[in-house]
Protein backbone atom coordinates (compact mmCIF):
# COMPACT_ATOMS: atom_id res chain seq x y z
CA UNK A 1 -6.89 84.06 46.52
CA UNK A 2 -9.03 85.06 49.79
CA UNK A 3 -12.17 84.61 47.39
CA UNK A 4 -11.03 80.89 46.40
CA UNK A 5 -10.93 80.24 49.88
CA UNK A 6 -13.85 81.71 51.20
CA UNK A 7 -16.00 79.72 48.59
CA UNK A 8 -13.89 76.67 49.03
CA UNK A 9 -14.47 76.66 52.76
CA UNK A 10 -18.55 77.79 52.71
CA UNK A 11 -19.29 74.29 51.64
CA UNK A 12 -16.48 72.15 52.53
CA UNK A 13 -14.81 72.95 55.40
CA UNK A 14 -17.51 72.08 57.33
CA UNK A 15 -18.46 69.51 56.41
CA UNK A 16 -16.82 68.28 60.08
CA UNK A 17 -17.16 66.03 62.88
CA UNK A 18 -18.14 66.12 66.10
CA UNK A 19 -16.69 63.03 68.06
CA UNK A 20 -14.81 60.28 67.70
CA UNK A 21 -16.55 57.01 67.77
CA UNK A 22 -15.16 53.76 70.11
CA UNK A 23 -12.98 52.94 66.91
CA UNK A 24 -10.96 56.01 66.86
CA UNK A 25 -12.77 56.64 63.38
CA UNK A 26 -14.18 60.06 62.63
CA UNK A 27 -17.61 60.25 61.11
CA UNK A 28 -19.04 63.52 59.34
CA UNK A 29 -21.65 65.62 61.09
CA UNK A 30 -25.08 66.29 61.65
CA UNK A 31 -27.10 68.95 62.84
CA UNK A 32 -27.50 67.95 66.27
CA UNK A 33 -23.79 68.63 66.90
CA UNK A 34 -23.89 72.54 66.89
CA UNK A 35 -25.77 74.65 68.74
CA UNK A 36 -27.38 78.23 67.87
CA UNK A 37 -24.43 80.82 69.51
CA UNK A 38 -21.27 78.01 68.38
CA UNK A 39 -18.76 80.68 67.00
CA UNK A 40 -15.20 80.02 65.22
CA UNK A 41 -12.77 82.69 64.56
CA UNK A 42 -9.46 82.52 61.98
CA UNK A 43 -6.89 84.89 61.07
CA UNK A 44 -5.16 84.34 57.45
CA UNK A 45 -3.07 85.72 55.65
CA UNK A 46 -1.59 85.08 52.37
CA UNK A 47 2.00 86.40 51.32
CA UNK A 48 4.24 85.48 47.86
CA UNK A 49 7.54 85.16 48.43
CA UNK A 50 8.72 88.39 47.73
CA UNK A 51 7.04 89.86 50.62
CA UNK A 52 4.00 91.05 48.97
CA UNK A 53 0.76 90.81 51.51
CA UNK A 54 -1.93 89.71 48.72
CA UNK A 55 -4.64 88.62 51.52
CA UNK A 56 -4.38 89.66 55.61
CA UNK A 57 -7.62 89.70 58.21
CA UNK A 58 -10.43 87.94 60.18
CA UNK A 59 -13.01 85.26 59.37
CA UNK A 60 -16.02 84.59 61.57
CA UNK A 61 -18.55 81.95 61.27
CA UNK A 62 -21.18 82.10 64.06
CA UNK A 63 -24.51 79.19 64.10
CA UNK A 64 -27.87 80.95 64.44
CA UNK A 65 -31.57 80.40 64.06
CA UNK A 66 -33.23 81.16 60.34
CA UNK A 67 -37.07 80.55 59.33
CA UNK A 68 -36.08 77.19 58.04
CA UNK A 69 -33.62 76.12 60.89
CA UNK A 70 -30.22 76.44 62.29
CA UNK A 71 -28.03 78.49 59.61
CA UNK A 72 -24.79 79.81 59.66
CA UNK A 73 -22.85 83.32 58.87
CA UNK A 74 -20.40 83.45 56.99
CA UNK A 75 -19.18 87.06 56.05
CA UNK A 76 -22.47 89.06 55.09
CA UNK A 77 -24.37 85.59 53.89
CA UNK A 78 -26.71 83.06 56.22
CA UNK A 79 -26.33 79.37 54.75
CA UNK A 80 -28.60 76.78 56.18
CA UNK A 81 -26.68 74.37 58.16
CA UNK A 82 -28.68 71.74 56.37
CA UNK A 83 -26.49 72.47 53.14
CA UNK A 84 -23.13 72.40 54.96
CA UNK A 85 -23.62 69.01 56.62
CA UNK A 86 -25.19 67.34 53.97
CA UNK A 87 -22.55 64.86 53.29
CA UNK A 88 -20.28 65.03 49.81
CA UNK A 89 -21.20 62.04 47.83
CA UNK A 90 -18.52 62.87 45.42
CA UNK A 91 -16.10 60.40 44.32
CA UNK A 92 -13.06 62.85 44.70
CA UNK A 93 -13.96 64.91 48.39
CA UNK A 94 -12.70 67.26 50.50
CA UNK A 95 -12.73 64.53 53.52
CA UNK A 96 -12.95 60.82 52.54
CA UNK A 97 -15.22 59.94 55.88
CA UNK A 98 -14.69 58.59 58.08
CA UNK A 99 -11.28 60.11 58.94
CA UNK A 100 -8.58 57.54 60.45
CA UNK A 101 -4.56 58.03 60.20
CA UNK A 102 -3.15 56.24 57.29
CA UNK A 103 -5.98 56.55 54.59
CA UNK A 104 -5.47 58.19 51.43
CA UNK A 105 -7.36 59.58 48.45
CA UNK A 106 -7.99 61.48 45.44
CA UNK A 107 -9.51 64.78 46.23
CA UNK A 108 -10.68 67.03 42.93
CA UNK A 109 -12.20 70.62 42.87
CA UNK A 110 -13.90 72.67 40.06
CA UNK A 111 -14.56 76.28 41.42
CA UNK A 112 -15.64 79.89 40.45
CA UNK A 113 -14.69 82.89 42.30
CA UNK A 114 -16.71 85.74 42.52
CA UNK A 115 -15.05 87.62 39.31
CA UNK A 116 -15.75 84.84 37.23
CA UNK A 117 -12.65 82.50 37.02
CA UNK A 118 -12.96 78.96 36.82
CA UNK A 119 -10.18 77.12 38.76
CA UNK A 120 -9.09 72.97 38.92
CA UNK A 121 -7.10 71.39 42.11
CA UNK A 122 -6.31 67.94 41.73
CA UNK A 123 -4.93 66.70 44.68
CA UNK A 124 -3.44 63.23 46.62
CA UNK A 125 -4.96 63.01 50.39
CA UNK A 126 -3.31 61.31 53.17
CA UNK A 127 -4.17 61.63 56.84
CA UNK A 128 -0.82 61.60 58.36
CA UNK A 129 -1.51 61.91 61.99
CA UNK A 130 -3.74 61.91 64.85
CA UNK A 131 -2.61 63.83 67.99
CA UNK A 132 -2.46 66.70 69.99
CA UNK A 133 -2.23 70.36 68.14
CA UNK A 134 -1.65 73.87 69.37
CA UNK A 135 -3.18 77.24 67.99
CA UNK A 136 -3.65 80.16 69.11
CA UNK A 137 -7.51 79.33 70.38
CA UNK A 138 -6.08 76.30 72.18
CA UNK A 139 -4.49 72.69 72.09
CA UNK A 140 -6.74 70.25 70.56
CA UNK A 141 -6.44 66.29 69.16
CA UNK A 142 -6.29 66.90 65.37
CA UNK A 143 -5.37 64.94 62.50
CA UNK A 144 -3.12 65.87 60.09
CA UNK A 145 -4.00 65.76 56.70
CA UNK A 146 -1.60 66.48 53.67
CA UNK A 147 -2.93 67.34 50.35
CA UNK A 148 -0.25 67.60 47.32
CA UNK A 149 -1.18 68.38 43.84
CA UNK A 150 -1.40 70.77 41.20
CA UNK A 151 -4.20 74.25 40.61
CA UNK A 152 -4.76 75.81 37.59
CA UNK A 153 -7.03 78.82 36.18
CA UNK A 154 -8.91 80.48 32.96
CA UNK A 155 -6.26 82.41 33.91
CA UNK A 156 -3.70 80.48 32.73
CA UNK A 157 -2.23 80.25 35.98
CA UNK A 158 -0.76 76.90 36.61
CA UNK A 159 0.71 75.90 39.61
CA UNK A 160 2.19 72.85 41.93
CA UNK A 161 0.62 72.80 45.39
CA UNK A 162 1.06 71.57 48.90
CA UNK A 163 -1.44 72.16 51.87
CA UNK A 164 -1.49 70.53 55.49
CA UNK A 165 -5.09 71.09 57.60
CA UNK A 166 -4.92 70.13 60.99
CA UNK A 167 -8.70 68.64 61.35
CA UNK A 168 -10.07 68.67 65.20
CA UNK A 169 -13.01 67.00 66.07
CA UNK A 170 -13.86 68.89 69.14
CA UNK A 171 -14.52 71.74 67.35
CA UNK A 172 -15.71 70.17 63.85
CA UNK A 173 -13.67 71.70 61.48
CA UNK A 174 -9.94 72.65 60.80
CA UNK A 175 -7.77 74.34 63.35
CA UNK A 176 -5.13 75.21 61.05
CA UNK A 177 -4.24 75.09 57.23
CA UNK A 178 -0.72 76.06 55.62
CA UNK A 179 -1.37 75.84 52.15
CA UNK A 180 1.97 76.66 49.23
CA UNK A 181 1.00 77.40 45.97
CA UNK A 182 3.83 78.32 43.81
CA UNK A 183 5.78 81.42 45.00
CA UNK A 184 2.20 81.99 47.47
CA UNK A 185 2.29 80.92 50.95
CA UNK A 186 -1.09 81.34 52.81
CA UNK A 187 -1.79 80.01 56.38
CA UNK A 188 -5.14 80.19 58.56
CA UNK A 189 -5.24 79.70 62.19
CA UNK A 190 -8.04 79.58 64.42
CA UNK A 191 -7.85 81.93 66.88
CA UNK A 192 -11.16 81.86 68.50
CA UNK A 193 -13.79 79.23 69.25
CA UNK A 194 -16.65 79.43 71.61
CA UNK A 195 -20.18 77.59 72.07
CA UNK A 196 -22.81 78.40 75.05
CA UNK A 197 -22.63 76.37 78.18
């Protein structure tokens, strides 16, 4: 599961933004909001309901400077920031931008994991609310956004599926995400988040 997630978030997740404009509207990045040194740390952890710990630790993503511009880490690979902020022109994203409480939409996602399966989510998006949040790396205005739908495999896994990321703008990507997934329950906090002064 940590795999799906790890791909998932490379190229979505950040696809954040960094302040909210006069009309309380959220608008996607660019490169000019992060700066070489900006640093986000999670815990996760991912347990089934009968107790059994399938995915536990730290994830670290930390902006620095590559040949070709800012870039950033993300476990032993350097993407260019470039590709993470280039926004999703998909008809079915991640984030419908800009982000404002109330709207809703259809959010679809074909993946492969590193072993080879293919996965679907199909999923109804609705940002619920738009107010203060508290994790463990701080309090922070946040929307809420709730994704329900179904996930299925080459596996032949097939499974209903509920997840709620809290979004912040001040930091430009999620704070928190509580995601159930049939008898899996998997939640990532962020525990950590730092950028020079």
């Amino acid at each position: 599961m940590k795999i799906q997630f790890i791909i998932l978030l490379s190229a979505i997740l950040f696809g954040a933004c960094s302040s909210l404009k006069k009309s309380d509207l959220t608008q996607q990045p660019t490169l000019e909001d992060y700066q070489i040194g900006e640093q986000w740390v999670w815990k996760y952890k991912g347990v089934t309901t009968e107790g059994e710990v399938r995915s536990d630790g730290i994830d670290t993503r930390t902006i620095v400077r590559m040949d070709e511009g800012l870039g950033m880490t993300i476990e032993n690979d350097t993407i260019p920031l470039i590709d993470i902020v280039k926004p999703d022109e998909s008809e079915t994203p991640k984030y419908d931008w800009p982000l404002e409480v109330g709207k809703t939409w259809i959010y679809e996602n074909n993946w492969t994991s590193q072993d080879g399966t293919t996965g679907t989510q199909s999923h109804q998006a609705e940002v619920l609310s738009y107010q203060e949040e508290t994790v463990e790396a701080g309090t922070f205005m946040a929307y809420t956004i709730k994704y329900t739908g179904n996930t299925t495999n080459s596996r032949g896994y097939n499974a209903d599926e509920e997840e709620i990321w809290l979004y912040a703008p001040a930091v430009k990507t999620f704070i928190k995400l509580t995601q159930s997934q049939g008898e899996f329950l998997y939640v990532e906090e962020l525990i950590e988040y730092s950028k020079p002064k």
